[in-house]
N, C-alpha and C. Protein backbone atom coordinates (compact mmCIF):
# COMPACT_ATOMS: atom_id res chain seq x y z
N UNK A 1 -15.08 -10.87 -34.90
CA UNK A 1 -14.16 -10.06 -34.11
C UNK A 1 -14.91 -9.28 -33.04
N UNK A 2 -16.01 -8.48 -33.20
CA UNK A 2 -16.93 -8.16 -32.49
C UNK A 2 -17.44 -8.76 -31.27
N UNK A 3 -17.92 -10.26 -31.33
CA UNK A 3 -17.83 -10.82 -30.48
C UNK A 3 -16.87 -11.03 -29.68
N UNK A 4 -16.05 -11.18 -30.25
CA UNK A 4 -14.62 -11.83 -29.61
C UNK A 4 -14.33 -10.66 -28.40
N UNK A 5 -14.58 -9.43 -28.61
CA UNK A 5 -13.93 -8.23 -27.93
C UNK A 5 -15.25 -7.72 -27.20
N UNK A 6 -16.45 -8.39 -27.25
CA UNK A 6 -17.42 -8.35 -26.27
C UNK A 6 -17.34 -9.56 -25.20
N UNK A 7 -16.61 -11.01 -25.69
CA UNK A 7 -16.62 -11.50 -24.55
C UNK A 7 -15.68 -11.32 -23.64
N UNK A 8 -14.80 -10.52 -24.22
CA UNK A 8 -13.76 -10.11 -23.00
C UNK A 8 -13.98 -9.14 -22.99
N UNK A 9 -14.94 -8.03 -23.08
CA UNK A 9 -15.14 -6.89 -22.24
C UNK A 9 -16.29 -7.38 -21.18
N UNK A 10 -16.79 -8.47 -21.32
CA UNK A 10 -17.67 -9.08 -20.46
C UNK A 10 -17.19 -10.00 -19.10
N UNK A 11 -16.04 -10.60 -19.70
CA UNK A 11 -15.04 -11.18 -18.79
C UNK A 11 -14.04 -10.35 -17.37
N UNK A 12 -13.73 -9.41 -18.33
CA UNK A 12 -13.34 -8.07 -17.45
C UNK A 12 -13.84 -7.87 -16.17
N UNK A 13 -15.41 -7.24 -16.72
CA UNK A 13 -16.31 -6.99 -15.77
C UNK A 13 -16.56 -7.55 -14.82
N UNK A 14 -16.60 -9.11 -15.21
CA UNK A 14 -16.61 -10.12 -14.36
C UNK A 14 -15.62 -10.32 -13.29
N UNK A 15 -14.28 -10.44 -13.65
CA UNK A 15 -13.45 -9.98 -13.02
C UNK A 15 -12.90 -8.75 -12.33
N UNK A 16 -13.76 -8.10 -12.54
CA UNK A 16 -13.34 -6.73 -11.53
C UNK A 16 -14.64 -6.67 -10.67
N UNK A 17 -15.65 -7.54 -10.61
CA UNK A 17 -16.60 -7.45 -9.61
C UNK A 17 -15.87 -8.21 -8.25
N UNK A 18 -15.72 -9.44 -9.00
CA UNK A 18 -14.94 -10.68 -8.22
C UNK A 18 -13.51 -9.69 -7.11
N UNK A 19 -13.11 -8.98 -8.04
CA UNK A 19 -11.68 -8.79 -7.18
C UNK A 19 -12.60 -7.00 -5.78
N UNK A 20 -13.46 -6.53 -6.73
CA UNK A 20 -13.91 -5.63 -5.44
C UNK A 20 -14.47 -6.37 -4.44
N UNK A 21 -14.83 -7.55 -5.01
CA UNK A 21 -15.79 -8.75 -3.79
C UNK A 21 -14.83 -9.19 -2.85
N UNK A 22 -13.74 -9.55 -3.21
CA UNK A 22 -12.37 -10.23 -2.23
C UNK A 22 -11.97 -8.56 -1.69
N UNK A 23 -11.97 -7.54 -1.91
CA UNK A 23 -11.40 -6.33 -1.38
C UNK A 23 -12.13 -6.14 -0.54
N UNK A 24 -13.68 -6.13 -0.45
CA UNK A 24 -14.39 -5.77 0.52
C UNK A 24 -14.83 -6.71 1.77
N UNK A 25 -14.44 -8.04 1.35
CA UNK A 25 -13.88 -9.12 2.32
C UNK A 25 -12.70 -9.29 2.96
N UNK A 26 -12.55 -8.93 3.99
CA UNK A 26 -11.42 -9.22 4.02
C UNK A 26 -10.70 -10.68 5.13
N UNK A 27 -11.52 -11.51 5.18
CA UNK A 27 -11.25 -12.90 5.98
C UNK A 27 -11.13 -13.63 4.36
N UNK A 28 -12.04 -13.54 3.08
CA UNK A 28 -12.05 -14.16 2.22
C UNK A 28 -10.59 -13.76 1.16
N UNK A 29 -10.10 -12.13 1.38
CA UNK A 29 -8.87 -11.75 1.13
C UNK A 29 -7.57 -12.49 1.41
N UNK A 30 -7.41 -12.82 3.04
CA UNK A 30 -6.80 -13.72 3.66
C UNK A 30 -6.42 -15.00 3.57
N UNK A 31 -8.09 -15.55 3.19
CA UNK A 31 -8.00 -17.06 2.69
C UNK A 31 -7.33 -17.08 1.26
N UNK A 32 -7.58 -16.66 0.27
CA UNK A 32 -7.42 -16.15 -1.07
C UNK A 32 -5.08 -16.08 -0.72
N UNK A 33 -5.29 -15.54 -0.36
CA UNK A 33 -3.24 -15.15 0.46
C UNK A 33 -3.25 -16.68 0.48
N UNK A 34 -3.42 -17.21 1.26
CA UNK A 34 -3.27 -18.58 1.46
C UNK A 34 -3.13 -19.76 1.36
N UNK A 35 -3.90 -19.84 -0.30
CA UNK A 35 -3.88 -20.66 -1.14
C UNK A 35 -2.58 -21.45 -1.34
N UNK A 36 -2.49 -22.64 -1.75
CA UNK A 36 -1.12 -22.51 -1.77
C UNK A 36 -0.68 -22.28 -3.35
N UNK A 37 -2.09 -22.17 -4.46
CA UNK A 37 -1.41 -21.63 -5.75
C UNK A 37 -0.97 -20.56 -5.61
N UNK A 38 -1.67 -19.71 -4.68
CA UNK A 38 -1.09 -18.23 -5.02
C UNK A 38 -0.10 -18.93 -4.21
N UNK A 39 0.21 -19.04 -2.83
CA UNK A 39 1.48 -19.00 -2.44
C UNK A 39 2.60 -19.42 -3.48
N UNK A 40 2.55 -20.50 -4.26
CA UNK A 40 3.02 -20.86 -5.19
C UNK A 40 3.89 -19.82 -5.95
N UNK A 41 3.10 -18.66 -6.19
CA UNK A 41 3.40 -17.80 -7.59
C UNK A 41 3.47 -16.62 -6.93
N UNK A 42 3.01 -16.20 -5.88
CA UNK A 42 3.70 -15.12 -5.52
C UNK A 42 4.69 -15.03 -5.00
N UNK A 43 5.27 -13.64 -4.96
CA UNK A 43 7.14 -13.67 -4.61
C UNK A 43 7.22 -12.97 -3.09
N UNK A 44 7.92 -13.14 -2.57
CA UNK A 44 8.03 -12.58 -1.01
C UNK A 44 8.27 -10.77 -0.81
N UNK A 45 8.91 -10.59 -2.06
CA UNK A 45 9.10 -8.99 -1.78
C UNK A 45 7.48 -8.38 -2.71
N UNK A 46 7.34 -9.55 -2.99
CA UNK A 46 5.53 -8.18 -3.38
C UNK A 46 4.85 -7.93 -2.05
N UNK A 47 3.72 -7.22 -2.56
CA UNK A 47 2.83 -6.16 -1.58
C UNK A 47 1.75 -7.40 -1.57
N UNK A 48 1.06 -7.21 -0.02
CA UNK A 48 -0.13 -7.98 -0.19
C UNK A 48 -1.32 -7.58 -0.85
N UNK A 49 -2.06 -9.60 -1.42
CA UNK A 49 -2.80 -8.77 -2.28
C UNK A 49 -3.81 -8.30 -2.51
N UNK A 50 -4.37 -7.93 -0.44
CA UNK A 50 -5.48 -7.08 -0.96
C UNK A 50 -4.91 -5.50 -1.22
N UNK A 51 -3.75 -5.24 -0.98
CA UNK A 51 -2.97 -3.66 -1.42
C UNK A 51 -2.70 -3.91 -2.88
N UNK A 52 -3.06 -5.25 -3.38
CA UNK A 52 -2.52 -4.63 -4.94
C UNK A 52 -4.14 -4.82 -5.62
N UNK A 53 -4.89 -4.91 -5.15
CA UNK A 53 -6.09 -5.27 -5.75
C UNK A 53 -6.96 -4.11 -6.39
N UNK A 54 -6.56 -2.61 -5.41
CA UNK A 54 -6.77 -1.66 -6.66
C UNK A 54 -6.31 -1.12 -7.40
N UNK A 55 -4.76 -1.24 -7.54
CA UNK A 55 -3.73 -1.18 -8.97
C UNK A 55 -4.56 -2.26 -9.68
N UNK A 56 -4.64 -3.43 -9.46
CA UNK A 56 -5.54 -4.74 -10.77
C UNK A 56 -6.81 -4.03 -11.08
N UNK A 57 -7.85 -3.21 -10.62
CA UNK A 57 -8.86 -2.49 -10.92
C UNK A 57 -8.52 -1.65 -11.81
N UNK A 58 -7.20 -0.86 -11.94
CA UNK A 58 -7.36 0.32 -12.47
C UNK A 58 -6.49 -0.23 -13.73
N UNK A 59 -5.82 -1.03 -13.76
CA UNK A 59 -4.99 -2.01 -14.87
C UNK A 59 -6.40 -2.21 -15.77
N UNK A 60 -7.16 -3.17 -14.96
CA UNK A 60 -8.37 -3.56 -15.26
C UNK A 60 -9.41 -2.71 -16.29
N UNK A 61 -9.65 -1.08 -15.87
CA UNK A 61 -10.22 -0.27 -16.23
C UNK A 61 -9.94 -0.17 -17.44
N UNK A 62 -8.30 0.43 -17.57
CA UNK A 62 -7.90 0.56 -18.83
C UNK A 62 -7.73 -0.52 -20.01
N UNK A 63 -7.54 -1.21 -19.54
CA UNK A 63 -7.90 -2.60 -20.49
C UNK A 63 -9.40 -2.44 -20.99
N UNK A 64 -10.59 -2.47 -20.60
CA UNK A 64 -11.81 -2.04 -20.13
C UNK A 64 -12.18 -1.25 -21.62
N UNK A 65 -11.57 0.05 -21.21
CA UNK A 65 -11.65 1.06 -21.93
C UNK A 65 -10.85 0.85 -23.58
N UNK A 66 -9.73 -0.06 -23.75
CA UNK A 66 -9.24 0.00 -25.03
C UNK A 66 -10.12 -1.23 -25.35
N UNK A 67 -10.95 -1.94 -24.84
CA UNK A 67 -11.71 -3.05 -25.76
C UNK A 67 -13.52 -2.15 -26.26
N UNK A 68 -13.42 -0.99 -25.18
CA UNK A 68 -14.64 -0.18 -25.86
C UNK A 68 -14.17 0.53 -26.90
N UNK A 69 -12.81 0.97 -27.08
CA UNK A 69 -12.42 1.76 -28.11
C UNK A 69 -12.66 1.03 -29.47
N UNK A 70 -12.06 -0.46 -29.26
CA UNK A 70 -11.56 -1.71 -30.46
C UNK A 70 -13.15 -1.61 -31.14
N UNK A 71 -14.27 -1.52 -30.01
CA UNK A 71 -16.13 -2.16 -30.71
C UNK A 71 -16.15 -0.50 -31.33
């Protein structure tokens, strides 16, 4: 179980480097919009998503924080 809740506090991390990396890009932000999976799955009345990318950080955090609580 230990493990299990270290590789996703490791995964996390991983993923919240990745998404400050596309935030601080922002031509690679654009391309990322573009896709046509995301176009696919995103809906027309959401926010773009480099504006939602630090709500997913702070989602992110707290997730973060209840898998340090779980070890």
């Amino acid at each position: 179980m230990t493990n299990l809740v270290l590789v996703l506090a490791v995964l996390d991390v991983a993923l919240m480097a990745l998404l400050i990396i596309v935030y601080r890009i922002p031509p690679l932000s654009r391309r990322l919009q573009t896709m046509p999976v995301v176009q696919r799955y995103w809906r027309p009345n959401w926010p773009e998503l480099r504006r939602m990318i630090p709500l997913l950080l702070l989602v992110l955090t707290g997730v973060l924080w209840g898998l340090v609580i779980l070890l």
